[in-house]
Every structure is written in structure tokens, then in C-alpha cells.
N, C-alpha and C. Protein backbone atom coordinates (compact mmCIF):
# COMPACT_ATOMS: atom_id res chain seq x y z
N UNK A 1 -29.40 -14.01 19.70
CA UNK A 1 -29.13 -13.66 18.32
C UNK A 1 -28.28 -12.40 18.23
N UNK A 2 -28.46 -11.62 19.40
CA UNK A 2 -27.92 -10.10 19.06
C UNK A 2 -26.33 -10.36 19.22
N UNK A 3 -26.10 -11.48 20.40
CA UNK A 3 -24.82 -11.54 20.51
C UNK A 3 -24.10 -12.55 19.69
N UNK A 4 -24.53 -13.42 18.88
CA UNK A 4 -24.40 -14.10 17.82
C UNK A 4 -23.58 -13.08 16.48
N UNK A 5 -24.58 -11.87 16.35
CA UNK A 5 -24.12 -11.04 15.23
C UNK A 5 -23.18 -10.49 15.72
N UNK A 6 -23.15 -9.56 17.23
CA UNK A 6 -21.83 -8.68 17.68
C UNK A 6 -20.41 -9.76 17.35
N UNK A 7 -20.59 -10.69 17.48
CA UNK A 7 -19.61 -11.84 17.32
C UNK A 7 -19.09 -11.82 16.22
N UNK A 8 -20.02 -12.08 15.14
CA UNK A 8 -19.75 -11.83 13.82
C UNK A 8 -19.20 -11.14 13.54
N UNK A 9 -19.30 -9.58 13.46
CA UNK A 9 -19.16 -8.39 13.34
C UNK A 9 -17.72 -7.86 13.76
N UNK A 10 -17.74 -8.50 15.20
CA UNK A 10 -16.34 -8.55 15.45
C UNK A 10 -14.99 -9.10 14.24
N UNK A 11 -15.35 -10.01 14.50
CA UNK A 11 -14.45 -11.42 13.90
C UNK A 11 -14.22 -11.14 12.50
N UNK A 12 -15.41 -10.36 12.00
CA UNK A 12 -15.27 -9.88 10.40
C UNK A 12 -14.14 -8.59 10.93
N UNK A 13 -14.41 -8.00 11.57
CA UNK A 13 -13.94 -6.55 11.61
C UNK A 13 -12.26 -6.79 11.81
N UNK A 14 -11.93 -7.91 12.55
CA UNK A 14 -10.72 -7.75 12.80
C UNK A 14 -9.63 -8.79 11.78
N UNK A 15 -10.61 -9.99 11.13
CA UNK A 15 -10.07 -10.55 10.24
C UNK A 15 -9.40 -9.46 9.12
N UNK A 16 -10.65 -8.82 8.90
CA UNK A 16 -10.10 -7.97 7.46
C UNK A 16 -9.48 -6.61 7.82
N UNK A 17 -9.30 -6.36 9.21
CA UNK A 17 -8.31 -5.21 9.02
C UNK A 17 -9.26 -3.94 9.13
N UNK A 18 -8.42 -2.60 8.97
CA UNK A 18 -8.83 -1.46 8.95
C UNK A 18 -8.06 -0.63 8.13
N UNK A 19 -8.39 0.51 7.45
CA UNK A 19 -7.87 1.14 6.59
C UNK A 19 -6.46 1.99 7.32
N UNK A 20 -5.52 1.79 7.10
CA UNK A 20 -4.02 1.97 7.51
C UNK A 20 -4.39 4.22 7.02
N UNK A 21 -3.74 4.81 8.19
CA UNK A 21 -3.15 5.85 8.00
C UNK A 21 -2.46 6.23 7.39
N UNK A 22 -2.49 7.22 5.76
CA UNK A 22 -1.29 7.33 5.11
C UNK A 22 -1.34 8.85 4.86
N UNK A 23 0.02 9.31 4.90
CA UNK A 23 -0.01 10.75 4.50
C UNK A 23 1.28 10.80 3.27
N UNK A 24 0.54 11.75 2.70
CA UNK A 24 0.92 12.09 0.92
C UNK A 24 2.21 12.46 0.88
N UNK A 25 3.41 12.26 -0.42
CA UNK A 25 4.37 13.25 -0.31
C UNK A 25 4.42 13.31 -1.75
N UNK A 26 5.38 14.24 -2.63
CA UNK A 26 5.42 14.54 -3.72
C UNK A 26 5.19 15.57 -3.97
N UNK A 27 5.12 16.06 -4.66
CA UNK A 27 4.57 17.48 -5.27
C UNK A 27 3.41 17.88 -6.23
N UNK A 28 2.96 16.72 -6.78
CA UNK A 28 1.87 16.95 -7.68
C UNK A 28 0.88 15.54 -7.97
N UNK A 29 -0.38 15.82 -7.11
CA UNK A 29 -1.09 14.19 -7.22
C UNK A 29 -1.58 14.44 -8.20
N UNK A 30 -1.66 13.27 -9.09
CA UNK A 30 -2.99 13.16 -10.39
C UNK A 30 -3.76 12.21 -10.25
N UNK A 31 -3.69 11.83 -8.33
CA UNK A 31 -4.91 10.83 -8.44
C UNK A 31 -4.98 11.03 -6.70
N UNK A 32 -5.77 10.29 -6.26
CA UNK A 32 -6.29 10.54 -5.21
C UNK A 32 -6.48 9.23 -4.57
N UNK A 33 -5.87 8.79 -4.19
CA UNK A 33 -5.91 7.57 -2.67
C UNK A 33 -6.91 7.18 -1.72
N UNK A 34 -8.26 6.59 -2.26
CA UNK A 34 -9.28 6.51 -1.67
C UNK A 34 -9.20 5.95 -0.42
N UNK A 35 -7.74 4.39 -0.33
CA UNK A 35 -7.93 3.89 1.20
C UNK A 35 -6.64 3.34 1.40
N UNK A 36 -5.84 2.82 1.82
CA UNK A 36 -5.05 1.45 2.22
C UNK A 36 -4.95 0.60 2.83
N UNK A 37 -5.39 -0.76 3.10
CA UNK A 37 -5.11 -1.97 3.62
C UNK A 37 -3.93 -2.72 3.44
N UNK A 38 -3.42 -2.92 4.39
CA UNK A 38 -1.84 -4.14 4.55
C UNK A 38 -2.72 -5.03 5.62
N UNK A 39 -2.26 -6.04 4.66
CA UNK A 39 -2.58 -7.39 5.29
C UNK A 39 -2.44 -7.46 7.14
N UNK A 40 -3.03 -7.56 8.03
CA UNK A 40 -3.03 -8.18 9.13
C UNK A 40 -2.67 -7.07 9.59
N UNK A 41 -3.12 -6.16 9.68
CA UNK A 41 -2.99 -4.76 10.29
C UNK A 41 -4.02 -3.70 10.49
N UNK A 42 -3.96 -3.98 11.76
CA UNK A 42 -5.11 -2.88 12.60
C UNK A 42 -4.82 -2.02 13.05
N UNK A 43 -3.35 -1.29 13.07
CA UNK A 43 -3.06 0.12 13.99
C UNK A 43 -2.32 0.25 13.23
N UNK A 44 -1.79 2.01 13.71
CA UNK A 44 -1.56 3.12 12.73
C UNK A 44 -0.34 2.24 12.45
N UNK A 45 0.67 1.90 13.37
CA UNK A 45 2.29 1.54 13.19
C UNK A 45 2.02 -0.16 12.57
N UNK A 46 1.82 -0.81 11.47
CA UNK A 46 1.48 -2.03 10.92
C UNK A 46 3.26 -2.66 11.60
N UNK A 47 2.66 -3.90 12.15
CA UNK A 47 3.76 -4.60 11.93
C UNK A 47 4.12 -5.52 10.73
N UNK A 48 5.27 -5.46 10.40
CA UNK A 48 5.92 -6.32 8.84
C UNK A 48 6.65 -7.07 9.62
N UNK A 49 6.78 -8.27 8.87
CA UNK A 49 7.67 -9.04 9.20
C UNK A 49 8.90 -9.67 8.14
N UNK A 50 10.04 -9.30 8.38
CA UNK A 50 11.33 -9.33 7.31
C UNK A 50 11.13 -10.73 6.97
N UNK A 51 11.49 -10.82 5.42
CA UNK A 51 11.76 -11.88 4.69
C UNK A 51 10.42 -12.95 4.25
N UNK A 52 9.20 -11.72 4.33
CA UNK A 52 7.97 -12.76 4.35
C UNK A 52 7.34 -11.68 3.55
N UNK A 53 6.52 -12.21 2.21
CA UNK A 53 5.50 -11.58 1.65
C UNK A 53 4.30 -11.01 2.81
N UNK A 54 3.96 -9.33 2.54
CA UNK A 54 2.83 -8.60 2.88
C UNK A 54 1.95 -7.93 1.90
N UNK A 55 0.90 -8.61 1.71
CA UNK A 55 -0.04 -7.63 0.78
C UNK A 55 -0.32 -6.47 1.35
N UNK A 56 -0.53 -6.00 0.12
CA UNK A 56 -1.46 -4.30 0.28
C UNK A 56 -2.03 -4.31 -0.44
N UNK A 57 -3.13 -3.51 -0.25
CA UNK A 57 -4.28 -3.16 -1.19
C UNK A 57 -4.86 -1.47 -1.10
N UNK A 58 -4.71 -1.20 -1.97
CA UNK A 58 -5.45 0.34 -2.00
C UNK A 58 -6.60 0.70 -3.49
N UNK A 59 -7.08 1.43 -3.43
CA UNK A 59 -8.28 2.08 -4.34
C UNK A 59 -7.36 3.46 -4.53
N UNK A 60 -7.37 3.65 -6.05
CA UNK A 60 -6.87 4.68 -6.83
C UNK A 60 -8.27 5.57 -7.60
N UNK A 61 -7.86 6.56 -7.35
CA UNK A 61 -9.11 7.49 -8.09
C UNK A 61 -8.29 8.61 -9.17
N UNK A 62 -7.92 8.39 -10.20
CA UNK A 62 -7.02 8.73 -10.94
C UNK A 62 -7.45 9.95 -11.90
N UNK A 63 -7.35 10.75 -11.52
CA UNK A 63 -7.41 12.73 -12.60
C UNK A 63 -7.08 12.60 -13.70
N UNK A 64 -6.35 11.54 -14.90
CA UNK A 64 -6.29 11.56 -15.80
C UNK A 64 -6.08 10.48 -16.34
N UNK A 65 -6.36 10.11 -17.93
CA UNK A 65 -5.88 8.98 -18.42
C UNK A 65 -4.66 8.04 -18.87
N UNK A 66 -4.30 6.77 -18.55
CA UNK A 66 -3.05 6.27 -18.64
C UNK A 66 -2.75 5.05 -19.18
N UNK A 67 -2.03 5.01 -19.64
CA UNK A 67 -1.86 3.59 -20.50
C UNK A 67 -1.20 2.29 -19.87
N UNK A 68 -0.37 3.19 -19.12
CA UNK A 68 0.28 2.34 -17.90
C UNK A 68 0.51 2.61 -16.43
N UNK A 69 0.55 1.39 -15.60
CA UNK A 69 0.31 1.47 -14.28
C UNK A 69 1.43 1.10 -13.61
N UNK A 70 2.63 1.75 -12.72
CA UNK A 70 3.78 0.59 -11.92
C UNK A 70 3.87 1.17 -10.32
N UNK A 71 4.57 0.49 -9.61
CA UNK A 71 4.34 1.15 -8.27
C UNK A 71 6.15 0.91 -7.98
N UNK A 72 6.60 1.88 -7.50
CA UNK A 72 7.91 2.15 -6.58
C UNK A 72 7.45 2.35 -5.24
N UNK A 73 8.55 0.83 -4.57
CA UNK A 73 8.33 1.25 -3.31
C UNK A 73 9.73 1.38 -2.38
N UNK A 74 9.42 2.40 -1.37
CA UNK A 74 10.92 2.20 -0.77
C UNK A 74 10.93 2.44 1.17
N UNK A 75 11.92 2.17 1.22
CA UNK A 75 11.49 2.00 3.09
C UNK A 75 12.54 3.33 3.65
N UNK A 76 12.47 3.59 4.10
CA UNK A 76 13.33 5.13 5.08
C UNK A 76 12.90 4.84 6.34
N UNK A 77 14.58 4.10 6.21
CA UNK A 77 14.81 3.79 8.07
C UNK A 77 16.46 4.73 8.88
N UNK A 78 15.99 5.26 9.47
CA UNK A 78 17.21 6.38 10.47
C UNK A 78 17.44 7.36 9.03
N UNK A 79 16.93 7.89 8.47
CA UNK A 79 17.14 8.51 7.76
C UNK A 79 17.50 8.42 6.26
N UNK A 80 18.12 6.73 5.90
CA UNK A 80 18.58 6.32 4.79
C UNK A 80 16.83 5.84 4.14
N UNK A 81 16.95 6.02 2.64
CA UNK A 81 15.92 5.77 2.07
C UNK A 81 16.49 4.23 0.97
N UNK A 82 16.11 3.34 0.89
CA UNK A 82 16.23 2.15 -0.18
C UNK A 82 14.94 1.30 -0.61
N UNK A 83 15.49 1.43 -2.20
CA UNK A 83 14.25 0.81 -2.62
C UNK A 83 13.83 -0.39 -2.29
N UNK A 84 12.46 -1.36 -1.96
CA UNK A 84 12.16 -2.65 -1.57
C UNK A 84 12.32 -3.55 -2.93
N UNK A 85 13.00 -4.01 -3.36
CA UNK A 85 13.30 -4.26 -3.96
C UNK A 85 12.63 -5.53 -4.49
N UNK A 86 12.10 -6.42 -3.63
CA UNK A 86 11.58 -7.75 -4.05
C UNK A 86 9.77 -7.26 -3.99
N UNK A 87 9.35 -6.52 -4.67
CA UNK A 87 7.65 -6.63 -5.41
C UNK A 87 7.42 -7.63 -5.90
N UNK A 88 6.12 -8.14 -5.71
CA UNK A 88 5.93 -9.25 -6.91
C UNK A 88 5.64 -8.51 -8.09
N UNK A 89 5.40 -7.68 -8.24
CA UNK A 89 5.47 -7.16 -9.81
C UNK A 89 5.04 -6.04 -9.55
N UNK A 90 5.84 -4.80 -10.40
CA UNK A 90 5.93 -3.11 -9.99
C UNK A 90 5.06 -2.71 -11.38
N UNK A 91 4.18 -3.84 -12.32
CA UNK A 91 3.35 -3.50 -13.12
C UNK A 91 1.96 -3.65 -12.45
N UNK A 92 1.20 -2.94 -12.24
CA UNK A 92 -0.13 -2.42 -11.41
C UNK A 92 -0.72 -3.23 -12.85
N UNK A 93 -0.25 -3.04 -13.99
CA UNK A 93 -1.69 -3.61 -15.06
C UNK A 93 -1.84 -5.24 -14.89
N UNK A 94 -0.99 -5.74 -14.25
CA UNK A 94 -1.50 -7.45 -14.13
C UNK A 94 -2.73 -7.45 -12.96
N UNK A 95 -2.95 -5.96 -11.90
CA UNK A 95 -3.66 -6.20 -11.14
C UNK A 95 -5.24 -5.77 -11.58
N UNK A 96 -4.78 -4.59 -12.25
CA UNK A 96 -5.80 -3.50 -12.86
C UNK A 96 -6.02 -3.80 -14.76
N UNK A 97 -7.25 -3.75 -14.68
CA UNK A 97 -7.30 -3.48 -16.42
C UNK A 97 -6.64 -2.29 -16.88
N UNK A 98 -5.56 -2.31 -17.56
CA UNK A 98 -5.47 -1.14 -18.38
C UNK A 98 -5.79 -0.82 -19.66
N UNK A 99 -6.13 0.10 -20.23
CA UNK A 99 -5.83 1.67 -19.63
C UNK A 99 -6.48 2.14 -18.33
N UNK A 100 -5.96 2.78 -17.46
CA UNK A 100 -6.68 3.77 -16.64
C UNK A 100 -7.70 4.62 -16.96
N UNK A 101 -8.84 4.90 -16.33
CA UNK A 101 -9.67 6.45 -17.15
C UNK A 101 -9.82 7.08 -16.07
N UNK A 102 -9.41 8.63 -16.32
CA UNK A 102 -9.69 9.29 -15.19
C UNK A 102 -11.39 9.33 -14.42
N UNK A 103 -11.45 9.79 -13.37
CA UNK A 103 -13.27 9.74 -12.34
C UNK A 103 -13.08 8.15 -12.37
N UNK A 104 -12.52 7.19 -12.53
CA UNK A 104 -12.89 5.86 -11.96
C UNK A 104 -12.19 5.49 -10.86
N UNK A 105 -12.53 4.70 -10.01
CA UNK A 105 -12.27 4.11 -9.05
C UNK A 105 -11.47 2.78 -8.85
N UNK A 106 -10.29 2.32 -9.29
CA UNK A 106 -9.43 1.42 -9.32
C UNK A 106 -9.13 0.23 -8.16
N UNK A 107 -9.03 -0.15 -7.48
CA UNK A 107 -8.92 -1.22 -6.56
C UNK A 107 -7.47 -2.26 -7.02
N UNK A 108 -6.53 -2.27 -6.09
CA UNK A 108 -4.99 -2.87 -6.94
C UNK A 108 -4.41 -3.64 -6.00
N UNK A 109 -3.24 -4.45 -5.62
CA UNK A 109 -3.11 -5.19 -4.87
C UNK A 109 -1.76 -5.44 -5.55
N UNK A 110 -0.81 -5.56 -4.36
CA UNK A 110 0.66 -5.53 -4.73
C UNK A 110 1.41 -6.80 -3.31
N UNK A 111 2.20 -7.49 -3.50
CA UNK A 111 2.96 -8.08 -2.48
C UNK A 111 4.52 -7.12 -2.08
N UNK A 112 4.89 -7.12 -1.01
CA UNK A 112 6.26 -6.13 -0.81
C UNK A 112 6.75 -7.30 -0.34
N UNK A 113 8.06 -7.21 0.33
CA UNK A 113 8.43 -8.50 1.02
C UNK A 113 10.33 -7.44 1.23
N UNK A 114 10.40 -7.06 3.05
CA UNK A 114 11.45 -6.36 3.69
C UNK A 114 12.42 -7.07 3.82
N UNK A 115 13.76 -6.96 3.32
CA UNK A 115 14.80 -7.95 3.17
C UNK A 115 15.30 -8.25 4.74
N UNK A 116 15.95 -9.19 4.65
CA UNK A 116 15.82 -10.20 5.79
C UNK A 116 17.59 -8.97 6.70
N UNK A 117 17.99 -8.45 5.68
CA UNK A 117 19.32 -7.52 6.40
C UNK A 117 18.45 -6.33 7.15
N UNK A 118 17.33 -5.90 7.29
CA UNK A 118 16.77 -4.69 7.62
C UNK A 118 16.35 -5.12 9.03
N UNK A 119 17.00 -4.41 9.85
CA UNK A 119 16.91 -4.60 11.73
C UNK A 119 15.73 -3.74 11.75
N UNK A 120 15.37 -4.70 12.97
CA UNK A 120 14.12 -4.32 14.01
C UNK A 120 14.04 -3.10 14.12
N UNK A 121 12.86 -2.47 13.82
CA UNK A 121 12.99 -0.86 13.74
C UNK A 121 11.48 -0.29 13.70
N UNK A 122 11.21 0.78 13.79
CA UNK A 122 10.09 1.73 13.19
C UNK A 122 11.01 2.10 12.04
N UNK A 123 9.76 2.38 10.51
CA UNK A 123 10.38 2.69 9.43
C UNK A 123 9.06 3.51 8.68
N UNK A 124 9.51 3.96 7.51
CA UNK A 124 8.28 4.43 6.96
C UNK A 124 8.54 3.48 5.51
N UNK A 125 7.56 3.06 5.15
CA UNK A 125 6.86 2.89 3.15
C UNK A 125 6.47 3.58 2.77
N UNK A 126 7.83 3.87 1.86
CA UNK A 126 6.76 4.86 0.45
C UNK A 126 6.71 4.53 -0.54
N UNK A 127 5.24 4.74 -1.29
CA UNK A 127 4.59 4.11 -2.84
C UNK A 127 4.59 5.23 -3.17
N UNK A 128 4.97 4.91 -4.47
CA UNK A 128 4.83 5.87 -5.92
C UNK A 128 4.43 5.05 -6.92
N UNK A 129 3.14 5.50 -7.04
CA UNK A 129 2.32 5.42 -8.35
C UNK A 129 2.51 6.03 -9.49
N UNK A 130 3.21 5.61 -10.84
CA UNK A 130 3.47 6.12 -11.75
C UNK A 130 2.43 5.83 -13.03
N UNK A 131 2.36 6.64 -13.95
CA UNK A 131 1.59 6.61 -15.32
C UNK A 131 2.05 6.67 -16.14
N UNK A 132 1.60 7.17 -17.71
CA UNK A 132 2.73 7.47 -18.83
C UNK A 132 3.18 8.44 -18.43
N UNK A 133 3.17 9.82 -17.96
CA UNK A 133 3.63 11.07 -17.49
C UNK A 133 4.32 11.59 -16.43
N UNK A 134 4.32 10.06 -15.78
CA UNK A 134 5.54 10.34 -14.54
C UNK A 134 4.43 10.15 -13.33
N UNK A 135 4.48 10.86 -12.10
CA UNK A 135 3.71 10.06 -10.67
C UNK A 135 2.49 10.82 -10.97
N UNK A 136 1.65 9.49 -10.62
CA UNK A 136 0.14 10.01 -10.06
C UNK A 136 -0.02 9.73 -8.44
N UNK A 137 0.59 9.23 -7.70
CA UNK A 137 0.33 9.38 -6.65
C UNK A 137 1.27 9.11 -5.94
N UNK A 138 1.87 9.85 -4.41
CA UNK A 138 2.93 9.27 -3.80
C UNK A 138 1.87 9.32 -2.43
N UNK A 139 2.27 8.12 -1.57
CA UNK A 139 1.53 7.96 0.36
C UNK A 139 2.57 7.44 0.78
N UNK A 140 2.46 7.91 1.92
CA UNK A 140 3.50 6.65 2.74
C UNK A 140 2.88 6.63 4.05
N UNK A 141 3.13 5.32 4.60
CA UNK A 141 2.67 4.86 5.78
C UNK A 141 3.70 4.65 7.25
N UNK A 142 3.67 4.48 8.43
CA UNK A 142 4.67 3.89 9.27
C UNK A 142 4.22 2.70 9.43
N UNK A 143 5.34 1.88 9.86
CA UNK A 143 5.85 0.34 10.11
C UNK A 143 7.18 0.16 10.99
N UNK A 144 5.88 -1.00 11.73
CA UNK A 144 7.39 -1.58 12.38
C UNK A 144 8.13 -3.02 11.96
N UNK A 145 9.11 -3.33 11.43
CA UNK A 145 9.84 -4.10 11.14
C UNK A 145 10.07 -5.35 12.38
N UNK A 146 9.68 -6.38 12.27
CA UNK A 146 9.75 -7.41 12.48
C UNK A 146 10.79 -8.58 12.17
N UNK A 147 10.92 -9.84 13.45
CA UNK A 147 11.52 -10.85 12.67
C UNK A 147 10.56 -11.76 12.37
């Protein structure tokens, strides 16, 4: 039985991933980044693969109240920064009830998808979380780009 559950345990653990490494940029958070998950990714450097939808999922803990929710995302590879342009939708409120209230705990889920011109590389993602007042949160993660 004991090795029945370690089994389990495993198999759960690696199906669903582990919370991805992200460090902050911006200048002023009004919310706080409880975790991040990308789909099928267990180490710090996630591999993506160009021209194919990747979920993400993160928990927002948001300092103030908002009426609206969108996410900018963009990739910085050799130094050039461009926006990802194909989101399935950069409105966070189809994921999240809105309004926002600040002290709650949010849970959101976005598709990215790396255009099929972007070579094999290490790169970084960066999200920006915006509100009515401009960013509540900027993270970015590393990635390696895939075919």
C-alpha cells in the first residue's frame, strides 16, 4: 500500500507541475503574485514550444480595488523585447469575476502561444497585470523556446 501511494504521489506531482520561478520587474506592485504554473513544466527554464498554445496559471493577491483586469505579455530574446501577440484574450475578467477587491486571492488562467518566426533560444516572459490605474503587477519568468 505504501508503495501504491508513493506512486500516486509521484504521478500527481509531476502531472501537475510545480510552481515556476518568477522574479518581479516594474516599479510599483499593487498586488502580489502568490504562484505561477505553465503548463507541463517542472524546472526553472520551462520549455515552450513555437506555434502551439501554453497555459499559465497564477493566483493574484491584489492591494487595491479594480474594475478591470488585462494581461500584457512580451518575450526578450538577445536583448530585443516584442509583444506575444497571439493571447487568447488579454481580458483577465472572462477568467476572473470582476470587480477585483483588494486582501482577496484571485486564481486566473491565460493561453500565450510563441510565433512560429522566434528561433530556438533561452528567452524571458514578461506579464503585466494591469487595472483601472495602470500595473498591478509585473513577473517574468525564463524559457526555452522550442520547435
Amino acid at each position: 500500500k505504501m508503495r501504491s501511494l508513493a506512486f500516486v504521489l509521484v504521478f500527481v506531482g509531476l502531472a501537475c507541475g510545480g510552481h515556476v520561478p518568477i522574479s518581479y520587474c516594474g516599479t510599483m506592485s499593487r498586488a502580489r503574485i502568490e504562484h505561477v504554473d505553465i503548463e507541463q513544466c517542472d524546472s526553472e527554464s520551462c520549455v515552450i514550444r513555437r506555434g502551439r498554445w501554453t497555459r499559465f496559471m497564477f493566483a493574484l493577491d491584489p492591494y487595491v480595488n479594480s474594475t478591470t483586469l488585462t494581461l500584457d505579455a512580451s518575450l526578450t530574446l538577445v536583448g530585443m523585447s516584442s509583444p506575444v501577440t497571439a493571447l487568447g484574450s488579454s481580458n483577465l475578467c472572462g477568467y476572473v469575476r470582476c470587480p477585483i477587491l483588494a486582501g482577496r486571492t484571485y486564481d486566473a488562467a491565460a493561453q500565450i502561444m510563441i510565433g512560429t518566426w522566434v528561433p530556438r533560444s533561452r528567452a524571458m516572459l514578461t506579464y503585466r497585470i494591469n487595472g483601472d490605474d495602470g500595473e498591478l503587477a509585473c513577473f517574468a519568468t525564463n524559457v526555452k523556446i522550442a520547435y
